[in-house]
PDB file of N, CA and C in Angstrom:
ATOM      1  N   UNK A   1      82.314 -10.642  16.813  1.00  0.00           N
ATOM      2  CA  UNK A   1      82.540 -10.702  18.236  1.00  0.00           C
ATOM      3  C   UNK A   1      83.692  -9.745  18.571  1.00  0.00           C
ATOM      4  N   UNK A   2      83.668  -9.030  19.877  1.00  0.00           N
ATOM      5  CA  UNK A   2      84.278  -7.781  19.633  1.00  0.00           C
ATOM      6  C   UNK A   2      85.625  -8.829  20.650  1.00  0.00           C
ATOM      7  N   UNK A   3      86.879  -8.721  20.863  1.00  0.00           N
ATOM      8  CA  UNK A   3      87.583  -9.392  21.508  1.00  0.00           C
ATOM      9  C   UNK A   3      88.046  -8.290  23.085  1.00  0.00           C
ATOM     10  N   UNK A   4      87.602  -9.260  24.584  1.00  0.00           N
ATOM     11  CA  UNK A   4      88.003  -8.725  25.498  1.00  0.00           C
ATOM     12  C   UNK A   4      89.028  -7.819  25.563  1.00  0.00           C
ATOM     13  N   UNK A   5      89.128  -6.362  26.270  1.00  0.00           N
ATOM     14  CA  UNK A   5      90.413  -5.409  26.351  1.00  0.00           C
ATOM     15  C   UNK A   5      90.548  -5.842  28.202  1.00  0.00           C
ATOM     16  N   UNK A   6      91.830  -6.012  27.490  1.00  0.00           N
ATOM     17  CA  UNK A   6      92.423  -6.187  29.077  1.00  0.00           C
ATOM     18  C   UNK A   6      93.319  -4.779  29.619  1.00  0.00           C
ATOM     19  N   UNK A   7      92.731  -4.678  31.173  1.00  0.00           N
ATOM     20  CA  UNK A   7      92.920  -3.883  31.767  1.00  0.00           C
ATOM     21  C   UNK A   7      95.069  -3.398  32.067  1.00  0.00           C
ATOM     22  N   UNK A   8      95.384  -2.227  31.693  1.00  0.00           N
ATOM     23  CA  UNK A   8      96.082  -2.321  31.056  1.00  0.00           C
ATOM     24  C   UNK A   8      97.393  -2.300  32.918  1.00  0.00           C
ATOM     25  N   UNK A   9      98.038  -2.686  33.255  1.00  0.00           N
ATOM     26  CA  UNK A   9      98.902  -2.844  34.345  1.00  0.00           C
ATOM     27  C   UNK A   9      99.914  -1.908  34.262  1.00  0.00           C
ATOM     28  N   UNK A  10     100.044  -0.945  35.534  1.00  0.00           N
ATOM     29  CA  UNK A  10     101.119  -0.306  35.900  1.00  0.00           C
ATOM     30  C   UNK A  10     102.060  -0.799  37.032  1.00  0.00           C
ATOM     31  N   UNK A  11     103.460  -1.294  36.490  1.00  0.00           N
ATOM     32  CA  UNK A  11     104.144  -1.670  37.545  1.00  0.00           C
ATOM     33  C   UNK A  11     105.044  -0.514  38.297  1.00  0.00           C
ATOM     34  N   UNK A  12     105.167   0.606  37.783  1.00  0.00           N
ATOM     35  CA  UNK A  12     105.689   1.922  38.513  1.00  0.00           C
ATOM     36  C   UNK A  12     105.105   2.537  39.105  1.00  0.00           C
ATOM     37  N   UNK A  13     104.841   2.484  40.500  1.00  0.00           N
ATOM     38  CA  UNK A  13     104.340   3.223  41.149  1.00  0.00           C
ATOM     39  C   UNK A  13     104.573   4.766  41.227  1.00  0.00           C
ATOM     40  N   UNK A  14     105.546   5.366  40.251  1.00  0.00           N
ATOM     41  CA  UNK A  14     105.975   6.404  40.446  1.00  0.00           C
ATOM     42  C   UNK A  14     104.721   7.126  39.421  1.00  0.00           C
ATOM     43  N   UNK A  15     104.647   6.255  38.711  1.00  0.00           N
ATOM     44  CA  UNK A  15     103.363   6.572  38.030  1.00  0.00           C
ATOM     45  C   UNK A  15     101.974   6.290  38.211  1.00  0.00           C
ATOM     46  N   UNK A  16     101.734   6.232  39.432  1.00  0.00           N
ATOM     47  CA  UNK A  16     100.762   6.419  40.152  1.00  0.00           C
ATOM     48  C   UNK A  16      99.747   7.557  40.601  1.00  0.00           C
ATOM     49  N   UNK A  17      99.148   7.660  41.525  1.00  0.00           N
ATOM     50  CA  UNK A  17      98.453   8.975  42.274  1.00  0.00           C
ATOM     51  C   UNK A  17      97.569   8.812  43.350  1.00  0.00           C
ATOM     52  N   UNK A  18      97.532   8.690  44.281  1.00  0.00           N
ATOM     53  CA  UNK A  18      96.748   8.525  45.622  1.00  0.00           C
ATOM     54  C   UNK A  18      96.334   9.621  45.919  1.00  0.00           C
ATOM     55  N   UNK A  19      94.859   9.520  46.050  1.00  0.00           N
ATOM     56  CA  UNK A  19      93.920  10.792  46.606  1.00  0.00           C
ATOM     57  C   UNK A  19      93.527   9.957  48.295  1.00  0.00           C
ATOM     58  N   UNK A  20      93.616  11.277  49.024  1.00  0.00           N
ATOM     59  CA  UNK A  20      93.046  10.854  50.133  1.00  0.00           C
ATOM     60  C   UNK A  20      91.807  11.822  50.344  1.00  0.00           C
ATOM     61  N   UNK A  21      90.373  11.828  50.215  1.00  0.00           N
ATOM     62  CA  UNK A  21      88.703  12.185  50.285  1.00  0.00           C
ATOM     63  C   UNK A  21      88.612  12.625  52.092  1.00  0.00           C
ATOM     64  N   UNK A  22      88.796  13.665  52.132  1.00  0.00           N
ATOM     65  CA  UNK A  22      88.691  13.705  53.896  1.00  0.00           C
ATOM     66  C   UNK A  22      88.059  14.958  53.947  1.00  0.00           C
ATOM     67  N   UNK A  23      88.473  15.454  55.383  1.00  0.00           N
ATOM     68  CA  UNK A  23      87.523  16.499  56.163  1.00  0.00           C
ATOM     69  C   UNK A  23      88.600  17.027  57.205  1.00  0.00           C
ATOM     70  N   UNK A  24      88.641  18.550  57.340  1.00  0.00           N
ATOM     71  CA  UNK A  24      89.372  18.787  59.176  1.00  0.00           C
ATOM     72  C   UNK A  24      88.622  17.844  59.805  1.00  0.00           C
ATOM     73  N   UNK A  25      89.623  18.099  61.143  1.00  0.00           N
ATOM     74  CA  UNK A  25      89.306  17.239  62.471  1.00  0.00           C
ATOM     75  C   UNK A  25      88.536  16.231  62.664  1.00  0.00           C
ATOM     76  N   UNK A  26      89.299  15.200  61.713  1.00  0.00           N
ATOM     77  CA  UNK A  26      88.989  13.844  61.388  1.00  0.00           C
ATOM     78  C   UNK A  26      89.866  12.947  61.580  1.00  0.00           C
ATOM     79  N   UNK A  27      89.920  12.225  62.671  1.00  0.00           N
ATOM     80  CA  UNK A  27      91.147  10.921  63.451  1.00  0.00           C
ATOM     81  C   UNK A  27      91.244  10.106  62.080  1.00  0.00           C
ATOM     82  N   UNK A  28      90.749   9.636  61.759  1.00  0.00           N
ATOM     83  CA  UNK A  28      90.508   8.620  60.179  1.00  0.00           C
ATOM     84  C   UNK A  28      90.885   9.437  59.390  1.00  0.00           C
ATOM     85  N   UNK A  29      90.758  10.730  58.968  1.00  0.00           N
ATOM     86  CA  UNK A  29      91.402  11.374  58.070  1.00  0.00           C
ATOM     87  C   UNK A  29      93.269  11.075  58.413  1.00  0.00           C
ATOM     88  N   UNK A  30      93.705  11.546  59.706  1.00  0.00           N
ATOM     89  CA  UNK A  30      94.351  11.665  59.995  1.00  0.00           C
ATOM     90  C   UNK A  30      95.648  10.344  60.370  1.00  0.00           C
ATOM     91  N   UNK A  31      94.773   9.314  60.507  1.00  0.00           N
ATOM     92  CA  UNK A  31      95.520   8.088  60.324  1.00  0.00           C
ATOM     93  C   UNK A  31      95.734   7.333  58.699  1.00  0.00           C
ATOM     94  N   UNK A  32      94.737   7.923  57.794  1.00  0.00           N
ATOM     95  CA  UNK A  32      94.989   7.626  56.381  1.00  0.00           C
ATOM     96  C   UNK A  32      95.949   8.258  55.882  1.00  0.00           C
ATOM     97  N   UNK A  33      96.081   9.658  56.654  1.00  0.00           N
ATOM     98  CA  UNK A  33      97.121  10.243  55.873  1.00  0.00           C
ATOM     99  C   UNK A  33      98.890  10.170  56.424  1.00  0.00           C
ATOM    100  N   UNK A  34      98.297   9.442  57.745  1.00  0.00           N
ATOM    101  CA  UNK A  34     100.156   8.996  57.969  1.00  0.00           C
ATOM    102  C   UNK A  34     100.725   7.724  57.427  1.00  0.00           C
ATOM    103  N   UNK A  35      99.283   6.782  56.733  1.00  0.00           N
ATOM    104  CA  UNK A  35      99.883   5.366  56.030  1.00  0.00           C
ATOM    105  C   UNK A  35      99.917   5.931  54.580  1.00  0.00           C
ATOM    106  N   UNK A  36      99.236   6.539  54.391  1.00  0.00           N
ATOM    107  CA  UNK A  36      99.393   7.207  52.791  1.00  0.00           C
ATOM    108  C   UNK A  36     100.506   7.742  52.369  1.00  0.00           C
ATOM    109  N   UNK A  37     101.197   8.703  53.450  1.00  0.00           N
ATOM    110  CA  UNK A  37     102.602   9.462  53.522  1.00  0.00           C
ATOM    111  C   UNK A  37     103.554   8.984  53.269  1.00  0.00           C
ATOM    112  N   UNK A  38     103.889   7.838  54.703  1.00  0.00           N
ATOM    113  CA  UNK A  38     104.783   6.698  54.270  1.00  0.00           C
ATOM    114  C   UNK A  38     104.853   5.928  52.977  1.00  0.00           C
ATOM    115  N   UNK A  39     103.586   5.574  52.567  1.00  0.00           N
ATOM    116  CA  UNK A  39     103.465   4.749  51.624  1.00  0.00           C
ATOM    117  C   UNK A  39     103.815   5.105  50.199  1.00  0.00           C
ATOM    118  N   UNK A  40     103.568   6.521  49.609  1.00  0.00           N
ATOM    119  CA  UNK A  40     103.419   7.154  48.660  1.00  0.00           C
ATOM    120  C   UNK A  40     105.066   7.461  48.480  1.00  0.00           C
ATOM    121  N   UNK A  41     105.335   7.697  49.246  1.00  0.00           N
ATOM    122  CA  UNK A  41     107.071   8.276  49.830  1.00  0.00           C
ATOM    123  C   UNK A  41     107.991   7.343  49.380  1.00  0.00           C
ATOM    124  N   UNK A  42     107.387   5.724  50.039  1.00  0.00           N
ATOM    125  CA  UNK A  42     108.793   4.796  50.132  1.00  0.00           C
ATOM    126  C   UNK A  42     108.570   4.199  48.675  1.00  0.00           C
ATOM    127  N   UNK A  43     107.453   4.296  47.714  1.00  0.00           N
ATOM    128  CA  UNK A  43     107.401   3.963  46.802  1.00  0.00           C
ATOM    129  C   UNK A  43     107.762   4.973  45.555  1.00  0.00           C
ATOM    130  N   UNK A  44     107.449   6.527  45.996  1.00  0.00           N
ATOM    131  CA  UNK A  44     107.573   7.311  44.407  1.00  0.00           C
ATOM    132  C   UNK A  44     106.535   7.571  44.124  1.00  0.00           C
ATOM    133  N   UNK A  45     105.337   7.207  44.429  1.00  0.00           N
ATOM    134  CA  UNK A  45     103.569   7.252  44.478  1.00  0.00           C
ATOM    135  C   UNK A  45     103.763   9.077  44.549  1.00  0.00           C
ATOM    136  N   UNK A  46     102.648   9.489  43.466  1.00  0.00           N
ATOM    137  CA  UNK A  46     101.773  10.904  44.124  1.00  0.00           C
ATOM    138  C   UNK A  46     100.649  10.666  45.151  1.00  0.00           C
ATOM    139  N   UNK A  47     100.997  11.827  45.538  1.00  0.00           N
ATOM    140  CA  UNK A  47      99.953  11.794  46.484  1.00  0.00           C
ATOM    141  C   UNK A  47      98.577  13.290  47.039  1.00  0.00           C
ATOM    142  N   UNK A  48      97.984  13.366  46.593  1.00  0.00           N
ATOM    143  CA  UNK A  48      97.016  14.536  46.745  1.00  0.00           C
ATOM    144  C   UNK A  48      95.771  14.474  47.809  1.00  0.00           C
ATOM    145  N   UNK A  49      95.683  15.817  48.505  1.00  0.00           N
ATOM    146  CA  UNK A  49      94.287  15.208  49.165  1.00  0.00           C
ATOM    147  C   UNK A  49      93.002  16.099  48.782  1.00  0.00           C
ATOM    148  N   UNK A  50      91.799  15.683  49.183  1.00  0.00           N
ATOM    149  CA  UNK A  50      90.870  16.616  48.915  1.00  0.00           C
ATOM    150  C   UNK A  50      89.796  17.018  49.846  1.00  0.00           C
ATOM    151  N   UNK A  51      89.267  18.297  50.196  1.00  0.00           N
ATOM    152  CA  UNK A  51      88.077  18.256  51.231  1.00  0.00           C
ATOM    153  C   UNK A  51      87.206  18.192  51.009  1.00  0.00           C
ATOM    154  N   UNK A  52      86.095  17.200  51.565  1.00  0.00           N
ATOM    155  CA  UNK A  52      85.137  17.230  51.302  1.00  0.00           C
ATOM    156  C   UNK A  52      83.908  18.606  51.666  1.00  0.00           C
ATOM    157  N   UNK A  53      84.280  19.309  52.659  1.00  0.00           N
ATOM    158  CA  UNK A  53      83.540  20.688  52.859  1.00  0.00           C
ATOM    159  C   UNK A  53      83.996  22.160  52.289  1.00  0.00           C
ATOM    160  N   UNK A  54      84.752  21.487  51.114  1.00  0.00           N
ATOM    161  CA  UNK A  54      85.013  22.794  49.842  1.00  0.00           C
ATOM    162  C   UNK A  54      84.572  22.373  48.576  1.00  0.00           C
ATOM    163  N   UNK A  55      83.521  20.955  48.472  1.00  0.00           N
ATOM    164  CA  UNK A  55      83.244  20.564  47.502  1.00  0.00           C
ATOM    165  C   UNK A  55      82.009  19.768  47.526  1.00  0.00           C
ATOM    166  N   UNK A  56      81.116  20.029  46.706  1.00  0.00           N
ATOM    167  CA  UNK A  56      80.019  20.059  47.600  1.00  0.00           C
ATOM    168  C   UNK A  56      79.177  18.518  46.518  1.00  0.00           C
ATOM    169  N   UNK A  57      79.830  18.097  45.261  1.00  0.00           N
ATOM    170  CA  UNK A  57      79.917  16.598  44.948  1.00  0.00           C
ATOM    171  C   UNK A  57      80.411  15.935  45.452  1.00  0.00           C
ATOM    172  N   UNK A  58      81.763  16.023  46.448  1.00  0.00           N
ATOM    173  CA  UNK A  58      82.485  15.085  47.134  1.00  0.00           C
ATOM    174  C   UNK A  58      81.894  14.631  48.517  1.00  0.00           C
ATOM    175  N   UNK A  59      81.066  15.756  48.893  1.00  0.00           N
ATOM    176  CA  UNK A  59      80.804  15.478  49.911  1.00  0.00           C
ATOM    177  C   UNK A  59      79.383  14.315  49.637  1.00  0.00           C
ATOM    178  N   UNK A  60      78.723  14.950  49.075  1.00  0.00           N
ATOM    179  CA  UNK A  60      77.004  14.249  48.436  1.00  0.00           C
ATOM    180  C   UNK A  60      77.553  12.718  48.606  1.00  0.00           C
ATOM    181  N   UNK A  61      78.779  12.325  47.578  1.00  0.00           N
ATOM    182  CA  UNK A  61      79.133  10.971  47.202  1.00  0.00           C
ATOM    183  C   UNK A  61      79.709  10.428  48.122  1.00  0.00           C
ATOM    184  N   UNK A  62      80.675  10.987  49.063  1.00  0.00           N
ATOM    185  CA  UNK A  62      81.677  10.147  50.417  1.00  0.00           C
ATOM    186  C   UNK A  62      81.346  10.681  51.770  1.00  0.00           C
ATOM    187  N   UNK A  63      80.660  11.302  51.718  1.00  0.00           N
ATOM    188  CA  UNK A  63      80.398  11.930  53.442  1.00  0.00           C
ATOM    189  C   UNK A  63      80.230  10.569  54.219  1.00  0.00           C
ATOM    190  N   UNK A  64      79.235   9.732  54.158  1.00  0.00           N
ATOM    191  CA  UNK A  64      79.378   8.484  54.606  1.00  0.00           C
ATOM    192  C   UNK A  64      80.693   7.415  55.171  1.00  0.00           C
ATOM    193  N   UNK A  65      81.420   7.610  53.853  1.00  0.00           N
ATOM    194  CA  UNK A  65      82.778   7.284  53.968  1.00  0.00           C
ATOM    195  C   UNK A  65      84.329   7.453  54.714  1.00  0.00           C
ATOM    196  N   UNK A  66      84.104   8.888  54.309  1.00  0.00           N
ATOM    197  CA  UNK A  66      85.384   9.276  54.852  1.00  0.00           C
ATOM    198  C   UNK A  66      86.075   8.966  56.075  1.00  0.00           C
ATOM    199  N   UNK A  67      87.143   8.626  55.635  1.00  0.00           N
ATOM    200  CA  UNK A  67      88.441   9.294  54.862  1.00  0.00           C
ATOM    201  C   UNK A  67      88.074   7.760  53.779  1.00  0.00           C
ATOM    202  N   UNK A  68      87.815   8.589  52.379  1.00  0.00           N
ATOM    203  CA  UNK A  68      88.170   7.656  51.459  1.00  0.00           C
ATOM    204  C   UNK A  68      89.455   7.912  50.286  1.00  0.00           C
ATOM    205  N   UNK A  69      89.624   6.892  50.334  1.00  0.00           N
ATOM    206  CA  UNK A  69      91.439   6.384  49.214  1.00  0.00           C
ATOM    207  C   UNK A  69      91.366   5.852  47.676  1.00  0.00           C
ATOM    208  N   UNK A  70      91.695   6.969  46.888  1.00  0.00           N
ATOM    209  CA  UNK A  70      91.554   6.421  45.930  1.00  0.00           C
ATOM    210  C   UNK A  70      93.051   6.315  44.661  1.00  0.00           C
ATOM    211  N   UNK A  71      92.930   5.468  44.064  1.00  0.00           N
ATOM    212  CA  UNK A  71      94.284   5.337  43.622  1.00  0.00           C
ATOM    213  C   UNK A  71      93.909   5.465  41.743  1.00  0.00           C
ATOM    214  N   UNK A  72      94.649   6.804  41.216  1.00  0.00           N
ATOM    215  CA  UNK A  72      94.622   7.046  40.099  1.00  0.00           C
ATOM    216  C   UNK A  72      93.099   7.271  39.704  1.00  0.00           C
ATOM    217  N   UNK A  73      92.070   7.887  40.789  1.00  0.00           N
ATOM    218  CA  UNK A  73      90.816   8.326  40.683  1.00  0.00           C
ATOM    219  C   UNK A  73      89.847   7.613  40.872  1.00  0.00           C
ATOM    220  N   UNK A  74      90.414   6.258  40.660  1.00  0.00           N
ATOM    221  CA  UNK A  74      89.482   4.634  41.272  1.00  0.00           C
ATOM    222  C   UNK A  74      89.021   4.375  42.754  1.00  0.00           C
ATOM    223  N   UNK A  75      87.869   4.885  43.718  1.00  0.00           N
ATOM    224  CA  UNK A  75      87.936   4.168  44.848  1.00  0.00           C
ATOM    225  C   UNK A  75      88.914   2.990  45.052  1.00  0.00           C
ATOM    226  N   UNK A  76      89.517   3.063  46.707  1.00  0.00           N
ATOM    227  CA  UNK A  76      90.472   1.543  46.356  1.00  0.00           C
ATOM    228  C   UNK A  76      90.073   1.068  47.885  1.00  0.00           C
ATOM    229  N   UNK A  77      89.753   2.243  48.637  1.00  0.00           N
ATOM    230  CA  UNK A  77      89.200   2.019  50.463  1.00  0.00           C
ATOM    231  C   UNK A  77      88.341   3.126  50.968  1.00  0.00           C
ATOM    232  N   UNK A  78      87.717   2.520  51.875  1.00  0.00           N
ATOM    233  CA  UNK A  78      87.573   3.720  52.761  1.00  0.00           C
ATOM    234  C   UNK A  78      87.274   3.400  54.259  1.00  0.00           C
ATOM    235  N   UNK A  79      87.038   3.985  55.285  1.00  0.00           N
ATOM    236  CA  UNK A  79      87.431   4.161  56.530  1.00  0.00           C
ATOM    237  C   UNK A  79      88.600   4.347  56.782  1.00  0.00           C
ATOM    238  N   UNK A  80      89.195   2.816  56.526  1.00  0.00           N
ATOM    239  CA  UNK A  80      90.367   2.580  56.955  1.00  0.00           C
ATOM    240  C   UNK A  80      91.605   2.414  55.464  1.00  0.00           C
ATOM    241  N   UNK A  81      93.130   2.848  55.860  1.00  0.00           N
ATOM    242  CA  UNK A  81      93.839   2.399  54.991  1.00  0.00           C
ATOM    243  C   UNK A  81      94.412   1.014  55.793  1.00  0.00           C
ATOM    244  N   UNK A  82      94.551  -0.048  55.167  1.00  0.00           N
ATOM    245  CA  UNK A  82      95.781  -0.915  55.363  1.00  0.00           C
ATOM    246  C   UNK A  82      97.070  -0.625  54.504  1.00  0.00           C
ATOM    247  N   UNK A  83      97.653  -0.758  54.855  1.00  0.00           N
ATOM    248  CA  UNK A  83      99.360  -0.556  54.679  1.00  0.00           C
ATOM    249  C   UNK A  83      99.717  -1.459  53.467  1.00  0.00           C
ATOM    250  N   UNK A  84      99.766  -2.553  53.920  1.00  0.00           N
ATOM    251  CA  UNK A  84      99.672  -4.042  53.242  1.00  0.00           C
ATOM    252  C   UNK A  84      99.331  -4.049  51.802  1.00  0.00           C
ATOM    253  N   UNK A  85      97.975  -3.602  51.902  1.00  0.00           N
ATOM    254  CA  UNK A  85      96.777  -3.727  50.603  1.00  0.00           C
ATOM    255  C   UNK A  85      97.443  -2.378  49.666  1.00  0.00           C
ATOM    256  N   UNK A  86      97.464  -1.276  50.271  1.00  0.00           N
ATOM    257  CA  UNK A  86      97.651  -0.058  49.626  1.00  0.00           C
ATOM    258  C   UNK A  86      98.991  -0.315  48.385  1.00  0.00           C
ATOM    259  N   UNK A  87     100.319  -0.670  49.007  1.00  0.00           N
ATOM    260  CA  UNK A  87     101.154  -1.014  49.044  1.00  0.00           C
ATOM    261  C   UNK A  87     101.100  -2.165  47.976  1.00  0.00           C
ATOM    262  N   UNK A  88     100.672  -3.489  47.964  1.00  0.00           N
ATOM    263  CA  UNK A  88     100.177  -4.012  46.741  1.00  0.00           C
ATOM    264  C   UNK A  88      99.583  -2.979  45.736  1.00  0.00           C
ATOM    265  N   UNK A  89      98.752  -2.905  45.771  1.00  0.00           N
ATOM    266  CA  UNK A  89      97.710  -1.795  44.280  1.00  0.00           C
ATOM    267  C   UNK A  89      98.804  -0.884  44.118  1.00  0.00           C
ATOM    268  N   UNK A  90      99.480  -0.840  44.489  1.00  0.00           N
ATOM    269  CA  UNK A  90     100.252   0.328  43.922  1.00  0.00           C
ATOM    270  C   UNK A  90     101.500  -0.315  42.954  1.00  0.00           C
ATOM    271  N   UNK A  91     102.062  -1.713  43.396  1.00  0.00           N
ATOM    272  CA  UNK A  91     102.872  -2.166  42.584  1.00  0.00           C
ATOM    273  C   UNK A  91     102.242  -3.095  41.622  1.00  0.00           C
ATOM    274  N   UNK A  92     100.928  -3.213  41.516  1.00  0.00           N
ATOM    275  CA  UNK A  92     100.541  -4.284  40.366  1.00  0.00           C
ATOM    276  C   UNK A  92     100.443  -3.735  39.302  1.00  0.00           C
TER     277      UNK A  92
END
């Protein structure tokens, strides 16, 4: 019997990475990326974004989505960021 691996916990957010999945002239782009800013900032978090109309897998997979949030390459949201939620996942 092979024994469960547990998922391994980062409590430094400095060692983190937040992608924000967006597009120009996108209000939702644009409100993810002022809670992302703050958020990434007051914690030490990276933070990177990416376009989806310079990439033409990103788009196939999130066009639907966007603005999607992903933390250390993991989907974590999309439409919307909450503040709250983001802010947790980043310190667990």
């Amino acid at each position: 019997m092979t024994p469960l691996l547990r998922r391994e916990r980062r409590s430094d957010p400095a060692d983190r990475t937040v992608t924000l999945i967006g597009k120009p002239d996108c209000h939702l782009c644009e409100q993810a990326r002022e809670v992302i800013t703050r958020v990434t900032a007051d914690l030490g978090a990276g933070f990177e974004e990416q376009d989806i109309t310079q990439d033409e897998e990103l788009y196939r997979k999130y066009w639907e989505q966007i603005p999607v949030t992903l933390i250390d390459g993991r989907q974590h949201d999309f439409w919307r960021v909450d503040e709250a939620r983001l802010r947790a996942a980043l310190t667990r």
